[in-house]
Protein backbone atom coordinates (compact mmCIF):
# COMPACT_ATOMS: atom_id res chain seq x y z
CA UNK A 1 -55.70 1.40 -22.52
CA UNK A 2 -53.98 4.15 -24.72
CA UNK A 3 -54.07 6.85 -22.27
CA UNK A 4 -52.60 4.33 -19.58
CA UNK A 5 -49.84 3.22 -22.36
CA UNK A 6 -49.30 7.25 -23.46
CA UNK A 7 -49.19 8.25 -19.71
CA UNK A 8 -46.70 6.03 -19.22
CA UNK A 9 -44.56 6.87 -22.03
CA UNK A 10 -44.59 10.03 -20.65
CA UNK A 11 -43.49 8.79 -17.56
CA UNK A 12 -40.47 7.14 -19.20
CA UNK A 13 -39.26 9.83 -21.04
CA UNK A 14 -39.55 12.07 -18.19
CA UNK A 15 -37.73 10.08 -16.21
CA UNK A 16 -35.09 9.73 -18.49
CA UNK A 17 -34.60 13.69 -19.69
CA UNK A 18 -34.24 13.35 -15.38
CA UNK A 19 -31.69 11.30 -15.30
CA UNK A 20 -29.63 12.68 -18.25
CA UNK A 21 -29.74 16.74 -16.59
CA UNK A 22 -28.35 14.56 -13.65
CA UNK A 23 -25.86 12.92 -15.18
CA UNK A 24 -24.56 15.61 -17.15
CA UNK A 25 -24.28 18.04 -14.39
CA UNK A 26 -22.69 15.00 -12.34
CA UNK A 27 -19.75 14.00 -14.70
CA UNK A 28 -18.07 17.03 -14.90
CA UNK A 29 -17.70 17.48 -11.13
CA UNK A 30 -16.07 13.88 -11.10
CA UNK A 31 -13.96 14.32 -14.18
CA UNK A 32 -15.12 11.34 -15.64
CA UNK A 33 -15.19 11.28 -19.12
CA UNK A 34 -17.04 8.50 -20.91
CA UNK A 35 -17.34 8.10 -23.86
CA UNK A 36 -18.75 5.63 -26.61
CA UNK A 37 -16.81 2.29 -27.60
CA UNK A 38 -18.63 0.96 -29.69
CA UNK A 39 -22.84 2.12 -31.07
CA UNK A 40 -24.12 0.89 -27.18
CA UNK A 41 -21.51 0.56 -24.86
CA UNK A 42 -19.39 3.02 -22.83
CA UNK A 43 -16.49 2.63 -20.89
CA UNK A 44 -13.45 4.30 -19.33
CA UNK A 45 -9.72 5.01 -21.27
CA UNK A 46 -7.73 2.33 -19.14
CA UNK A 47 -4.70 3.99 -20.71
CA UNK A 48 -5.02 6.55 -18.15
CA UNK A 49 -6.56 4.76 -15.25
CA UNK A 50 -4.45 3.94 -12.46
CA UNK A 51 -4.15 1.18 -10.15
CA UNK A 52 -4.41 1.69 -6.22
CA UNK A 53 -2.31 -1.45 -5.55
CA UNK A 54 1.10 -1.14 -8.05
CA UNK A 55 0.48 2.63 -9.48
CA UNK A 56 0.74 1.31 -13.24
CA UNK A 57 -1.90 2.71 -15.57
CA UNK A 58 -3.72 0.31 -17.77
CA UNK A 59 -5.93 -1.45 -15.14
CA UNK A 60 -7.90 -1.10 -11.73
CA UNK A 61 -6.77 -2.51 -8.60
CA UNK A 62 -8.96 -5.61 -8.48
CA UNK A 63 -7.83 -6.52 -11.65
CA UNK A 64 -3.99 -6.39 -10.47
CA UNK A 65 -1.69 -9.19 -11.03
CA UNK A 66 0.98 -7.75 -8.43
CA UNK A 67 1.50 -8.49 -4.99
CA UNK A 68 -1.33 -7.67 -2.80
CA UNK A 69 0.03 -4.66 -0.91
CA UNK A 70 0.24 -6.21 2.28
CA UNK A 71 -0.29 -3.12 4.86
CA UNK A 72 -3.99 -2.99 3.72
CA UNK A 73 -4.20 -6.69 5.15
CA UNK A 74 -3.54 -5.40 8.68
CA UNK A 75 0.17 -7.12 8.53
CA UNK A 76 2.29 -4.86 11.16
CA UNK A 77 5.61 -3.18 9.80
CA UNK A 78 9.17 -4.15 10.77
C-alpha cells in the first residue's frame, strides 16, 4: 500500500510541475496577467477589462447592463 500511495504522489506532483511549465509558458503569449486576490483565489484587474458590448472597462460583456447590441441578433440595418 505505500508504494501504491508514494507512486501516486509522484504522479500528482508530476502532473502538476506539468501543468505549471504549461501555464507559465502559456500566459505570457496571451498577456494575461493574474495575479493573487486574496491567499487562494486569482482573478483578473476588471479596471482594465473591457466590454465587447458598450466598450466601458470595469466588466465583461455578459455581465453588461446596456443595450444588447442589436446587429449581433441578426436584426438587418436601415
Amino acid at each position: 500500500q505505500n508504494d501504491s500511495d508514494d507512486l501516486e504522489e509522484m504522479d500528482l506532483k508530476w502532473q502538476m510541475a506539468m501543468l505549471t511549465m504549461r501555464a507559465r509558458r502559456f500566459l505570457p503569449r496571451t498577456g494575461i496577467n493574474l495575479k493573487a486576490n486574496g491567499p487562494t483565489s486569482l482573478g483578473f484587474d476588471m479596471s482594465k477589462e473591457e466590454c465587447y458590448n458598450c466598450h466601458m472597462k470595469g466588466h465583461f460583456a455578459r455581465e453588461c447592463r446596456s443595450l444588447k447590441d442589436l446587429r449581433r441578433n441578426g436584426a438587418a440595418e436601415p
